[in-house]
N, C-alpha and C. Protein backbone atom coordinates (compact mmCIF):
# COMPACT_ATOMS: atom_id res chain seq x y z
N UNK A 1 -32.01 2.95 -6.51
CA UNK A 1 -30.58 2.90 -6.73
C UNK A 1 -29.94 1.83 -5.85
N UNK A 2 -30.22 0.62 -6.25
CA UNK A 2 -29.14 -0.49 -5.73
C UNK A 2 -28.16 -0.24 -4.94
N UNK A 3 -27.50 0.24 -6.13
CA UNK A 3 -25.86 0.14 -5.88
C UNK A 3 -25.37 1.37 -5.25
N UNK A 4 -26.14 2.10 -5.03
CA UNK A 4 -25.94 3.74 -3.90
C UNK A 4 -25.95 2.91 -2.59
N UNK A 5 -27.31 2.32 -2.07
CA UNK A 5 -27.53 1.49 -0.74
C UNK A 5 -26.60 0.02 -0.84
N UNK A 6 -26.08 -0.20 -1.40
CA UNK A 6 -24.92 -1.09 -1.33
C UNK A 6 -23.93 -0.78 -0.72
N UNK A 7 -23.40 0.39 -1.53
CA UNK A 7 -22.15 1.55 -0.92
C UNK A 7 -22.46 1.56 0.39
N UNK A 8 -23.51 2.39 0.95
CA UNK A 8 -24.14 2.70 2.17
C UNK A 8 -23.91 1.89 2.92
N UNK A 9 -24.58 0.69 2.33
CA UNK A 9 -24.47 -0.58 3.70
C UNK A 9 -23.13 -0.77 3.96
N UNK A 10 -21.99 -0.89 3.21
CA UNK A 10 -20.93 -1.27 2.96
C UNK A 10 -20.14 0.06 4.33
N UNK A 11 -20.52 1.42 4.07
CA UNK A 11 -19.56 2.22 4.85
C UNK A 11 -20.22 2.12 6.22
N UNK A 12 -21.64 1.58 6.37
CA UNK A 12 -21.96 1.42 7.77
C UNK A 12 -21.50 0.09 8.33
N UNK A 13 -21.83 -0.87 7.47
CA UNK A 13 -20.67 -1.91 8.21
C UNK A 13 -19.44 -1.76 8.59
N UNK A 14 -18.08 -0.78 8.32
CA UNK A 14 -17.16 -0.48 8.52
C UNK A 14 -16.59 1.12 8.85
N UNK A 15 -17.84 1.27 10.04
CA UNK A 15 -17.32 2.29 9.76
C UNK A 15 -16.74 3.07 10.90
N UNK A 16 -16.24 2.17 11.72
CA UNK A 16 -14.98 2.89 12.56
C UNK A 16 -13.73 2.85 11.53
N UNK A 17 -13.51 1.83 10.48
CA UNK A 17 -12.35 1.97 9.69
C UNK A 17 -12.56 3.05 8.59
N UNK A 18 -13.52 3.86 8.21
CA UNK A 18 -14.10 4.69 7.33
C UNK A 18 -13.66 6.19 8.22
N UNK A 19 -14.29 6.26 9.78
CA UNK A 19 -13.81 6.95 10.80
C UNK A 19 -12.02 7.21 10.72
N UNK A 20 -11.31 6.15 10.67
CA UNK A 20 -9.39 6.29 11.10
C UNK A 20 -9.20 6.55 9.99
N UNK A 21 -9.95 6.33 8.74
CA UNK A 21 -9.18 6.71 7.16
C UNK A 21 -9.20 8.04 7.37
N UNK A 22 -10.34 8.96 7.79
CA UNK A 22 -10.75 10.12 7.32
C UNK A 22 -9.71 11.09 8.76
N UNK A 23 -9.73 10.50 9.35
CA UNK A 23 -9.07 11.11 10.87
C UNK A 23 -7.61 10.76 11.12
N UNK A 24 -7.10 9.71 10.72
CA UNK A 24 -6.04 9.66 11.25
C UNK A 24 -4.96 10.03 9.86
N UNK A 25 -3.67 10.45 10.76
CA UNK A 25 -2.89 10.51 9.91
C UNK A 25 -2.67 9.43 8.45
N UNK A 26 -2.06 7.49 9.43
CA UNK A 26 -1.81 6.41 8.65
C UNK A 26 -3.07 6.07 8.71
N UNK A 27 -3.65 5.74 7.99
CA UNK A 27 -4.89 4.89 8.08
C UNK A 27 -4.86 3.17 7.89
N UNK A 28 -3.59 3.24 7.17
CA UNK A 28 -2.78 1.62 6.54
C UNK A 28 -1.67 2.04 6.43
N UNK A 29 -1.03 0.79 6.37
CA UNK A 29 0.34 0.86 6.26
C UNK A 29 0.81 0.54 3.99
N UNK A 30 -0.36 0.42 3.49
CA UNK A 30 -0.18 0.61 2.27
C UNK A 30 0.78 1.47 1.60
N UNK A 31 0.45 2.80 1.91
CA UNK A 31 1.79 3.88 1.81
C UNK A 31 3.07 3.56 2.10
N UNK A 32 2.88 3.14 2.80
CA UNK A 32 4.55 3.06 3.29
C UNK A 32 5.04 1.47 2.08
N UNK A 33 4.45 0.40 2.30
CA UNK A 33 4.47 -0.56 1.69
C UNK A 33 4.88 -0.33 -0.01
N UNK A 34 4.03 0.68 -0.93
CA UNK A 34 4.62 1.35 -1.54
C UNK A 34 5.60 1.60 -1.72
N UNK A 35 6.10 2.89 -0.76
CA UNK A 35 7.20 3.80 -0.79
C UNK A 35 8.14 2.65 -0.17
N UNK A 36 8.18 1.52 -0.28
CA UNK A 36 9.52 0.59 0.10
C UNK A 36 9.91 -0.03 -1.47
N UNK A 37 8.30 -0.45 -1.98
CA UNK A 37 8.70 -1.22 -3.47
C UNK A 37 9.05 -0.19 -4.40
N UNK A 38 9.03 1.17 -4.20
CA UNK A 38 9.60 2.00 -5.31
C UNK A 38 10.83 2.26 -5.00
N UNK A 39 10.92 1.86 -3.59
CA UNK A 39 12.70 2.51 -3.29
C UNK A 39 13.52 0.83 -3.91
N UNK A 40 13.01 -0.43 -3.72
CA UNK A 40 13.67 -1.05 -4.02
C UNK A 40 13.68 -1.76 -5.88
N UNK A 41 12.75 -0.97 -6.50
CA UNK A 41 12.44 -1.02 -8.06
C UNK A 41 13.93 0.10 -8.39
N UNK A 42 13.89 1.61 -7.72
CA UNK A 42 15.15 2.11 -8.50
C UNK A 42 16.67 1.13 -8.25
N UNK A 43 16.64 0.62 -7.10
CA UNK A 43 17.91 0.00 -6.73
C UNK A 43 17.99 -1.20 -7.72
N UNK A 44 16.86 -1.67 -8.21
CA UNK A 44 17.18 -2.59 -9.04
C UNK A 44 17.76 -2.14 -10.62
N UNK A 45 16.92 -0.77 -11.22
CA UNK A 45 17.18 -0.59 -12.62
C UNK A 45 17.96 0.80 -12.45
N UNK A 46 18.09 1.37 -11.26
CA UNK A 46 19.26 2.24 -10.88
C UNK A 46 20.66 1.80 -11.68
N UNK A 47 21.95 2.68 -10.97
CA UNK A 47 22.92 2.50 -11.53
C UNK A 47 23.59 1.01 -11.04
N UNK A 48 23.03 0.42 -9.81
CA UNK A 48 23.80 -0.81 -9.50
C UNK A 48 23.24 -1.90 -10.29
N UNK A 49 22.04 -1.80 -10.68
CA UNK A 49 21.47 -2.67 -11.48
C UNK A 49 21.07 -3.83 -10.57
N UNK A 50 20.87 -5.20 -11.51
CA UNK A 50 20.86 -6.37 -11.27
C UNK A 50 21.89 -7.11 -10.17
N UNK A 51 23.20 -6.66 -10.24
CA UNK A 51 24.03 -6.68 -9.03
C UNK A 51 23.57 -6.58 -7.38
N UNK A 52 23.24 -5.21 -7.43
CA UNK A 52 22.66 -4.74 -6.17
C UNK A 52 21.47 -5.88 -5.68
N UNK A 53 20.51 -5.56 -6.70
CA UNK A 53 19.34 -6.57 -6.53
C UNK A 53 19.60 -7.59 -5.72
N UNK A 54 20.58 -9.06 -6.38
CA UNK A 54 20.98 -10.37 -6.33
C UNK A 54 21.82 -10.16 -4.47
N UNK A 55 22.56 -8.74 -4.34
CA UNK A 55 22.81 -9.07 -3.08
C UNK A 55 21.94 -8.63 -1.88
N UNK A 56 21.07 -7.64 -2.30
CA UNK A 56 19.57 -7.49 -1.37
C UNK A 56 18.46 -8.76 -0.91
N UNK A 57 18.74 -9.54 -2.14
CA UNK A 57 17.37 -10.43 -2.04
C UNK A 57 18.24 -11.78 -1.86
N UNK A 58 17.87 -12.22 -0.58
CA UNK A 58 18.55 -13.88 -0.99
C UNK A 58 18.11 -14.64 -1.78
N UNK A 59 18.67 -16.04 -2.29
CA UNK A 59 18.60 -17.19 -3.40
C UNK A 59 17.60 -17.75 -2.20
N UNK A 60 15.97 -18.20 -2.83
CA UNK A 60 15.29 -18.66 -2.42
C UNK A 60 15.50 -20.38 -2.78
């Protein structure tokens, strides 16, 4: 099985970060990163719309 000892090698190469996923609360800040683009997706098609948007985000 190849691709079983691939996996394997793969979680022993990393695996104090395999360790903080399973142990720590945040393991990444992905979640949160998320939970920012969904808060700023309703503000866009929310009730302020496109308005809100244009004054959140500056003219690049």
């Amino acid at each position: 099985m190849p691709s079983l000892q691939a996996f394997v090698n793969g979680v022993e190469g990393d695996l104090a970060a395999v360790i903080a996923g399973l142990t720590l609360s945040w393991s990444s800040v992905e979640g949160h990163v998320d939970r920012i683009k969904k808060m700023l997706k309703r503000q866009v098609y929310g009730p302020a719309g496109s308005r809100l948007w244009r004054r959140r985000v500056p003219a690049s």
